[in-house]
Protein backbone atom coordinates (compact mmCIF):
# COMPACT_ATOMS: atom_id res chain seq x y z
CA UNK A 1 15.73 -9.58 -15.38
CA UNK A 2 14.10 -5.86 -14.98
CA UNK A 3 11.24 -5.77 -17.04
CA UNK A 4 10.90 -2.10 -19.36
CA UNK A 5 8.01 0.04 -20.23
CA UNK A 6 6.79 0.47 -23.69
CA UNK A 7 8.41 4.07 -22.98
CA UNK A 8 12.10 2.89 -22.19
CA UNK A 9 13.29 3.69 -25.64
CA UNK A 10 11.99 7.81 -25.09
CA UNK A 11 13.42 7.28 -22.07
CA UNK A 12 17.07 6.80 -23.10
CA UNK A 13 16.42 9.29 -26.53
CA UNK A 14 15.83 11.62 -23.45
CA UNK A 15 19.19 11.36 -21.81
CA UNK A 16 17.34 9.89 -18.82
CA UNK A 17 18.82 8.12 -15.70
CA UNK A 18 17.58 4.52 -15.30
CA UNK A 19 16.62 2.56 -12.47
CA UNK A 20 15.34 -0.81 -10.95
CA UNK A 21 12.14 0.08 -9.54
CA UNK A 22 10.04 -2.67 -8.51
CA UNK A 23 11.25 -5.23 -10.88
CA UNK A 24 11.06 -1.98 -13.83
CA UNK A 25 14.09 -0.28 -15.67
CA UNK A 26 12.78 3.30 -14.70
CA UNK A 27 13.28 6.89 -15.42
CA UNK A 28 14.82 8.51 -11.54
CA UNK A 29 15.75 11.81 -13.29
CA UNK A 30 15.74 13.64 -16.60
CA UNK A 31 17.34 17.05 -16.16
CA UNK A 32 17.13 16.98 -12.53
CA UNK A 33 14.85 16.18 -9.65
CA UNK A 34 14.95 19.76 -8.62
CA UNK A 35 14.12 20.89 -12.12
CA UNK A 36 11.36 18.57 -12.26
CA UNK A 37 9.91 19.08 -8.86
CA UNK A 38 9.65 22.98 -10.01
CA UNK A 39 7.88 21.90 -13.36
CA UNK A 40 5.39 20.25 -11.78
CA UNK A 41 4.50 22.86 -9.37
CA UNK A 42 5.43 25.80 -11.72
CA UNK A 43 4.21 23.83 -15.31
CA UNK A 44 3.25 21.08 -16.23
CA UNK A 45 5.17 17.36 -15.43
CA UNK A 46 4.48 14.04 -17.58
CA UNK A 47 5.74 10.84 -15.91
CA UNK A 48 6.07 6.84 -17.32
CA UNK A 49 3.82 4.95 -14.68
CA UNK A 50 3.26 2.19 -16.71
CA UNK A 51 4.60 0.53 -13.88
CA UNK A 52 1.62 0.22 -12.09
CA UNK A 53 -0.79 -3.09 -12.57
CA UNK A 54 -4.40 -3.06 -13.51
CA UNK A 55 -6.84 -5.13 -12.55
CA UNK A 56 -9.95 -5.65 -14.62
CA UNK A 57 -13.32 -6.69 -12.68
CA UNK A 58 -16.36 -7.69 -14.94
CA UNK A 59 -19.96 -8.79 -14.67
CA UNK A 60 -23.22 -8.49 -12.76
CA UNK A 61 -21.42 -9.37 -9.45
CA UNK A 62 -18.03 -7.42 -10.03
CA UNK A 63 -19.17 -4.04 -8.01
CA UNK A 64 -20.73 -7.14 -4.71
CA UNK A 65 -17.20 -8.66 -5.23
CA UNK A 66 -15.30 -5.60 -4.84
CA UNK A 67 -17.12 -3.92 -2.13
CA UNK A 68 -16.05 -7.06 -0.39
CA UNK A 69 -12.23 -6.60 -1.42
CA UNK A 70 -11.75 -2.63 -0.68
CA UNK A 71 -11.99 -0.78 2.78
CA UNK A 72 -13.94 2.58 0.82
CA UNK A 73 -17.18 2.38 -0.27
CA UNK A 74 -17.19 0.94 -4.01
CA UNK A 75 -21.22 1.58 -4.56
CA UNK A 76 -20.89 5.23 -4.38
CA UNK A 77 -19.98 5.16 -7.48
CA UNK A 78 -21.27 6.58 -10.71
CA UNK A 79 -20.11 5.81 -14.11
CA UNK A 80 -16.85 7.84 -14.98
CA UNK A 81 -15.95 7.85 -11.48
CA UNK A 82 -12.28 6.95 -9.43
CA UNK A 83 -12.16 6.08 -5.79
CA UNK A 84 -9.00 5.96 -3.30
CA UNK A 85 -9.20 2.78 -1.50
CA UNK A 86 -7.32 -0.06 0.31
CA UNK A 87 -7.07 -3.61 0.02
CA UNK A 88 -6.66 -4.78 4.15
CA UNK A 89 -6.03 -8.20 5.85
CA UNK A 90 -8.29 -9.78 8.17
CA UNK A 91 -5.76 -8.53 10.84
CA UNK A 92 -6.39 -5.04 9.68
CA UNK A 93 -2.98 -4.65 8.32
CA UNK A 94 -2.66 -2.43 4.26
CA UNK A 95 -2.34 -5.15 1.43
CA UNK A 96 -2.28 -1.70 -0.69
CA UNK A 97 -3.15 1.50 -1.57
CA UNK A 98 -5.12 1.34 -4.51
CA UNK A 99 -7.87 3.20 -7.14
CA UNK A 100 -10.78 1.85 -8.51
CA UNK A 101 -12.08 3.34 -11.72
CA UNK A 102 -15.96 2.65 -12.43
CA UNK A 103 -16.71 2.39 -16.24
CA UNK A 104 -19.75 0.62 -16.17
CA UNK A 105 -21.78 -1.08 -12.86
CA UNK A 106 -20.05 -4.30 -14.68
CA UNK A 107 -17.04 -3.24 -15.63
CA UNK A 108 -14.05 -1.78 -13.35
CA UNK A 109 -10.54 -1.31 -13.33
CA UNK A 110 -8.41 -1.77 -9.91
CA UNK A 111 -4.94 0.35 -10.57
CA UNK A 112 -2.04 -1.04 -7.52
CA UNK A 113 1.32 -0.30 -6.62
CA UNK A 114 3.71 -1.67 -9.34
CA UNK A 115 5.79 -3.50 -6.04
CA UNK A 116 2.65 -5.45 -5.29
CA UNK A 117 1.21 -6.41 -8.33
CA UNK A 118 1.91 -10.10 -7.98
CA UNK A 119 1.07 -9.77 -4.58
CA UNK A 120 -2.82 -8.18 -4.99
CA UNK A 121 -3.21 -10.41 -7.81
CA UNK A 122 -2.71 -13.24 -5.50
CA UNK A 123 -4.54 -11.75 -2.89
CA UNK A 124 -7.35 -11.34 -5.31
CA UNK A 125 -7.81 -14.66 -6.44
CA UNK A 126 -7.87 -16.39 -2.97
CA UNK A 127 -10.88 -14.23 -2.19
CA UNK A 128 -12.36 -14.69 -5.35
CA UNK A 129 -14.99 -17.52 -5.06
CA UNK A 130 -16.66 -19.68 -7.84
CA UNK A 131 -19.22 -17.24 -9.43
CA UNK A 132 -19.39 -17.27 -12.96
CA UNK A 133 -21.23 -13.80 -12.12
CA UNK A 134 -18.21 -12.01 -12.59
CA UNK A 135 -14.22 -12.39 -13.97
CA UNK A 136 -11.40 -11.30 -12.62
CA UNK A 137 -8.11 -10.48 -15.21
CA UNK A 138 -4.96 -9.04 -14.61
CA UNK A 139 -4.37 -6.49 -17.50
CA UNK A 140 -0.91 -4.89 -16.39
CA UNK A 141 0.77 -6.11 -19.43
CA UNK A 142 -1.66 -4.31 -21.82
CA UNK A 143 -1.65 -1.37 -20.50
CA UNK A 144 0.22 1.87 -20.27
CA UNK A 145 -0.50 4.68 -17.52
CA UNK A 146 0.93 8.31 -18.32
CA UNK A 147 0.63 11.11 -15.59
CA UNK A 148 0.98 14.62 -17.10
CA UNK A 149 0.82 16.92 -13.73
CA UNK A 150 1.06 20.28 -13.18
CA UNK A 151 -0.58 24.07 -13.19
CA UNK A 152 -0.69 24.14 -17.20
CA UNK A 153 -1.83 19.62 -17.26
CA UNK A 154 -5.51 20.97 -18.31
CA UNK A 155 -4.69 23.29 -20.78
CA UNK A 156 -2.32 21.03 -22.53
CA UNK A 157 -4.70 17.89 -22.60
CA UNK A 158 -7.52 19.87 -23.56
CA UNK A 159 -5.81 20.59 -26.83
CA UNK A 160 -4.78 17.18 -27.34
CA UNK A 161 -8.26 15.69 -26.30
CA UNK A 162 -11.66 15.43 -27.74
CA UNK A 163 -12.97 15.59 -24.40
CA UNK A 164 -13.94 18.59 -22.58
CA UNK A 165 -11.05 17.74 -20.17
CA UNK A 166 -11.65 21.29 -18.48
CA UNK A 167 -15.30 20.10 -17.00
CA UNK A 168 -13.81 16.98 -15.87
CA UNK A 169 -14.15 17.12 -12.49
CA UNK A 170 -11.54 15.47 -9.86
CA UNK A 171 -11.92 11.88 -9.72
CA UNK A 172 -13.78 11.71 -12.55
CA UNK A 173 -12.70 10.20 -15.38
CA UNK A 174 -13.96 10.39 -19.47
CA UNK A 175 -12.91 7.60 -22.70
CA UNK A 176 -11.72 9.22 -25.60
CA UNK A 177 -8.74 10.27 -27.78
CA UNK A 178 -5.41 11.63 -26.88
CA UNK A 179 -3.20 13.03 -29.41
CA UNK A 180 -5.25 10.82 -32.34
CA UNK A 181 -5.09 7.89 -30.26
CA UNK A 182 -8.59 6.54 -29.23
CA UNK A 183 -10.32 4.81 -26.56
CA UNK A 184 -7.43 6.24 -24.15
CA UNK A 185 -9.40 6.54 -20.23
CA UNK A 186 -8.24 10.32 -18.99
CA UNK A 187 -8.90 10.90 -15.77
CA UNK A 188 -8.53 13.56 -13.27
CA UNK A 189 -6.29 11.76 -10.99
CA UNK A 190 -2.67 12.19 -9.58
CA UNK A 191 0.33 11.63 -7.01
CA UNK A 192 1.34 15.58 -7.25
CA UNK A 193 -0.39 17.84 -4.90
CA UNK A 194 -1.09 19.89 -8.12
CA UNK A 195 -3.78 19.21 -10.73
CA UNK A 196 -3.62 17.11 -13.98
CA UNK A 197 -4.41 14.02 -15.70
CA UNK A 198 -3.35 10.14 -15.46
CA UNK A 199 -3.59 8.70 -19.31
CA UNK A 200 -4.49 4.88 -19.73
CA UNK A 201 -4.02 4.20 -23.42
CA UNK A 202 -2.72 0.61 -25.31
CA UNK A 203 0.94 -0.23 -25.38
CA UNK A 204 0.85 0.72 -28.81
CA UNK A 205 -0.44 4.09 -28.17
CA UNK A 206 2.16 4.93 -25.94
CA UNK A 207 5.10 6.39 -27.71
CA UNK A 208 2.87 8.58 -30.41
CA UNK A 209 0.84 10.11 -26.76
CA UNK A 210 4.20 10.34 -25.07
CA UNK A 211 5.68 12.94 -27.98
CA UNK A 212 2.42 14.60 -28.28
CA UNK A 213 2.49 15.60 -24.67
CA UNK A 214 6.24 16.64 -24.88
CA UNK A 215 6.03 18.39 -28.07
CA UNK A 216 3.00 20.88 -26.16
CA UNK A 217 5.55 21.94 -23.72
CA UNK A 218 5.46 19.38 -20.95
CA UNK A 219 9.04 18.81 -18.70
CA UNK A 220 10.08 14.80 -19.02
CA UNK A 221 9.47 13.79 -14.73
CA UNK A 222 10.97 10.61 -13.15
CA UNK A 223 10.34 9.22 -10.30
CA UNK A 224 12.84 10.84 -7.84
CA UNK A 225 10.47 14.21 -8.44
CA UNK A 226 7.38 11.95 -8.06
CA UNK A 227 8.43 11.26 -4.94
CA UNK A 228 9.15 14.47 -3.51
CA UNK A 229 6.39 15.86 -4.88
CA UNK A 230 3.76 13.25 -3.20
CA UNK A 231 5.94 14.09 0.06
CA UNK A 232 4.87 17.13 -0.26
CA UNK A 233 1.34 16.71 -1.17
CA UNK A 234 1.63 14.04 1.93
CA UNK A 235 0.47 11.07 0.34
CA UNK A 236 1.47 7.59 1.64
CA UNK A 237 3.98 5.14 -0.36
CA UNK A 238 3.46 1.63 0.08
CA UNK A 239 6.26 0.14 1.99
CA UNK A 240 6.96 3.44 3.58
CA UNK A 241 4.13 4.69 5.52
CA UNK A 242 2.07 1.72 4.75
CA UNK A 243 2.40 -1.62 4.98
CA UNK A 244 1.37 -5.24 6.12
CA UNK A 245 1.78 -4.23 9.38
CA UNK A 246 0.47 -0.95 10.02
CA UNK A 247 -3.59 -0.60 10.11
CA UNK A 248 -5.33 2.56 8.34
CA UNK A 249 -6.37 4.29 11.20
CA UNK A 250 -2.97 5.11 12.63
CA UNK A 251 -1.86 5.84 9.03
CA UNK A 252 -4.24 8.85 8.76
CA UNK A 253 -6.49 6.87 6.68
CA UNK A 254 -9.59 6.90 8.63
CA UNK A 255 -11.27 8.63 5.93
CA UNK A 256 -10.72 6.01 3.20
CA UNK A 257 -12.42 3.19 5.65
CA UNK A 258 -16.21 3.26 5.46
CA UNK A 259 -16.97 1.39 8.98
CA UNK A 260 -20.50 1.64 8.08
CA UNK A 261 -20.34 -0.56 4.72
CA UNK A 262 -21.68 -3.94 5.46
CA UNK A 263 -18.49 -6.07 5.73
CA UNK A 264 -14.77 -6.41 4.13
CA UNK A 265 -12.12 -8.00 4.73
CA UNK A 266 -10.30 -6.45 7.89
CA UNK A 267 -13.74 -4.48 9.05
CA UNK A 268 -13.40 -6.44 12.29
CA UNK A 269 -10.07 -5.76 13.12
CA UNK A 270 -9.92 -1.90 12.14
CA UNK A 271 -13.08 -1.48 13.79
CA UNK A 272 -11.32 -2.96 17.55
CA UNK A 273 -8.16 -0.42 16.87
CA UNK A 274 -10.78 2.19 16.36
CA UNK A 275 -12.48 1.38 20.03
CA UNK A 276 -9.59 0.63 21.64
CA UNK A 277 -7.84 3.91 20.80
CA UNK A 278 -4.35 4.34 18.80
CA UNK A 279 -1.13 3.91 20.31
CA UNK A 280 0.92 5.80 17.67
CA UNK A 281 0.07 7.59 14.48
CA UNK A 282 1.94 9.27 11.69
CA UNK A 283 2.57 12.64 11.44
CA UNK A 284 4.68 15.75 9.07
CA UNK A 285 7.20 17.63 10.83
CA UNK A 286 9.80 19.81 9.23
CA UNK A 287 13.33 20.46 10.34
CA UNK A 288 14.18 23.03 12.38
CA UNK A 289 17.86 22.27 12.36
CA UNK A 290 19.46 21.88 9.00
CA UNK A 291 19.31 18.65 7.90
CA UNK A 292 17.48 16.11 5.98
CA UNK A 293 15.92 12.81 7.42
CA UNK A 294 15.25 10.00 6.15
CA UNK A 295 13.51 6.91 5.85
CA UNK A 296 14.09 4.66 8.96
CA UNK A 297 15.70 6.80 11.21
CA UNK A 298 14.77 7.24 14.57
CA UNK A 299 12.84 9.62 16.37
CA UNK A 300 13.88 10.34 19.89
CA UNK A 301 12.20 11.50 22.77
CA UNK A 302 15.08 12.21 25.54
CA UNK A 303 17.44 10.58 24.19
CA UNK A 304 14.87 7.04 23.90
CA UNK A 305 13.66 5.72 20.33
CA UNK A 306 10.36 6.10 20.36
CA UNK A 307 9.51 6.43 17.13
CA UNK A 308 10.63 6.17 13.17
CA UNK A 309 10.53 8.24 10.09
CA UNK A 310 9.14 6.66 6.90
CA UNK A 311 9.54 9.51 4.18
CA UNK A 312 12.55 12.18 4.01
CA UNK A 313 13.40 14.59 2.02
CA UNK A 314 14.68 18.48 1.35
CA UNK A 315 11.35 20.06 0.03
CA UNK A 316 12.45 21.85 -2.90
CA UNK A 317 9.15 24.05 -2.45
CA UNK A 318 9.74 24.99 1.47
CA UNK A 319 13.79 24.79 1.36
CA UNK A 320 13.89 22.95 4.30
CA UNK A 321 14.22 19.28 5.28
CA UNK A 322 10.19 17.53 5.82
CA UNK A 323 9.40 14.00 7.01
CA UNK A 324 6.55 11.65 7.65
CA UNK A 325 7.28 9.42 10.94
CA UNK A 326 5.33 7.42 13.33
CA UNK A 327 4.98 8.39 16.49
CA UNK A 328 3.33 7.82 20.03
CA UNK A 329 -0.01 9.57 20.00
CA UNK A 330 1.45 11.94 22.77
CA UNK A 331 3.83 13.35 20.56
CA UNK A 332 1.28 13.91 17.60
CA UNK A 333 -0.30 17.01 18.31
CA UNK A 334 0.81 20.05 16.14
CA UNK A 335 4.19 22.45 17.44
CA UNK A 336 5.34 19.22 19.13
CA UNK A 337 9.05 18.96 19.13
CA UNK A 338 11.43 16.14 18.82
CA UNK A 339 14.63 14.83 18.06
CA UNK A 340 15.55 12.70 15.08
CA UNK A 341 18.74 10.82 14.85
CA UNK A 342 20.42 11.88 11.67
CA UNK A 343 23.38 9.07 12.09
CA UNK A 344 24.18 9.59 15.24
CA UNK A 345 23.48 13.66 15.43
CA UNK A 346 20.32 14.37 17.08
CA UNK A 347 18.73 17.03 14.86
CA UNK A 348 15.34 19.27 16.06
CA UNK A 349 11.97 18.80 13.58
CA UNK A 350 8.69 19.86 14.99
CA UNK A 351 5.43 18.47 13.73
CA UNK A 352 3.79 20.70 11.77
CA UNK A 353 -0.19 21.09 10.14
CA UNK A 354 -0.35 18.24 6.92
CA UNK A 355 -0.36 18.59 4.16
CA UNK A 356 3.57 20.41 3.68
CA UNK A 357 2.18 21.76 0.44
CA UNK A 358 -1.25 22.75 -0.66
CA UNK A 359 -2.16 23.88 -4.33
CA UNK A 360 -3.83 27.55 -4.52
């Protein structure tokens, strides 16, 4: 049975269309993904992503323990502050894509993919060892996570907040109220491409922050506009451009792994693709023949498979069909052209400069 957010019942009041998403009943579309897509880039966006899970690490060893866990570098950290990271096999291969939040040097929040949260948690535990330096909890059911996106995101929190939301600088994150509501975490974080918040506030808290945000002029997002618009930004989904299999270098995640840290899980094995070269990696093309791809069809160089697309859409910002595929490394370099099989119709894109859309 599809488990619901503390948010379904605005959902529905809102006319929304529901989903299965990951084991959730989910919002796809309020008005529109089109509508809500121009929102986000034109306005401001919020979005139910109380679907994600959160992990809570505490104690003198947490920061040791999860420097061991994550491919980035967890120590750069200051109080207040969010990281991008993964969470790798010893083969080298994504677990996830994750964020860790630093509140204290003993006290940290891991934030994963709503489709792997019994899957990290699992993960998790098998590497945890005996300490009773730190503790490891799984807090998913406790919280909710809001994401209010969007030119006008600022201004709107700012007069909702009693933080100075404004100064809040990206990846950085303050604790305070929301709409009356205290203790909420609001950080500068997002999926978008565009600027704005992600809330995390109690279950409770949820509905009464939910209106708030509405009632200042926000559009109602689900998550067929979150995807386009992360498409656009070209961030990775799990399961699409990242996965068990693929490793982060040829996923254009080189930056995220910090080779240099002492060890974590998967440093070996990342570290022999890196000397060994890359065989394929992903790139953005758009179409230059009308039409839209989409995930797992193939790209064709004459007239062989040689490679796949893993995201598809129409942009609704560039009105034209964009993709993220992987390729041979030959074929990577930008202005490259190649086919893509659109079922059975070989259709022209040409790999173009990342990311498809970039904020002003």
């Amino acid at each position: 049975m599809p488990k619901r957010t503390p948010l379904y019942e605005e959902h529905i009041k809102l006319g929304a269309k529901i989903v299965d998403f990951a084991g959730f009943e989910m919002p796809v579309q309020y008005a529109g993904v089109m509508e809500e897509h121009n929102a986000v880039r034109n306005h401001a966006g919020l979005f139910d992503v109380s679907h994600m899970g959160e992990f809570e690490f505490t104690g003198s060893e947490a920061l040791a323990f999860l420097n061991h866990l994550t491919a980035n570098d967890v120590g750069k950290l200051t109080d207040g502050m969010a990281q991008y990271s993964l969470l790798c096999h010893s083969n080298g291969g994504i677990v996830d894509d994750i964020l860790v939040y630093r509140k204290t040097a003993e006290h940290f929040v891991m934030v994963v993919n709503a489709a792997n949260i019994e899957k990290d948690w699992n993960w998790v535990q098998q590497h945890a060892t005996s300490s009773t330096q730190y503790a490891i909890r799984n807090i998913s059911d406790e919280i909710c996570l809001l994401a209010l996106q969007g030119p006008k995101a600022i201004e709107m929190m700012q007069r909702l907040s009693d933080q100075k939301i404004s100064e809040l600088k990206s990846f950085r994150f303050a604790i305070g109220s929301v709409a009356g509501q205290n203790d909420c975490w609001i950080a500068r974080t997002g999926y978008t491409g565009e600027d704005g918040v992600e809330i995390f506030c109690k279950n409770s808290q949820a509905p009464l922050i939910w209106q708030a945000i509405l009632k200042s002029g926000a559009k109602p997002t689900g998550l067929g506009a979150r995807d386009t618009l992360r498409l656009e930004a070209r961030l990775s989904l799990y399961g699409h451009e990242i996965n068990d299999e693929t490793n982060p270098l040829e996923a254009g995640l080189a930056w995220v792994v910090k080779l240099d840290k002492k060890d974590f899980i998967g440093k070996k094995a990342i570290q022999k693709v890196k000397e060994e070269g890359l065989k394929r990696q992903i790139v953005g093309f758009k179409m230059l023949d009308k039409a839209i791809p989409r995930q797992g069809y193939p790209i064709v160089e004459e007239k062989n498979p040689v490679g796949v697309v893993t995201s598809g859409t129409f942009s609704p910002t560039l009105s034209v069909g964009i993709g993220l595929g992987y390729v041979p490394t030959h074929l990577s370099a930008i202005g490259t052209k190649f086919k893509i099989d659109i079922r059975s119709n070989l259709k022209l894109g040409e790999v173009v400069a990342m990311p498809f859309y970039k904020r002003k």
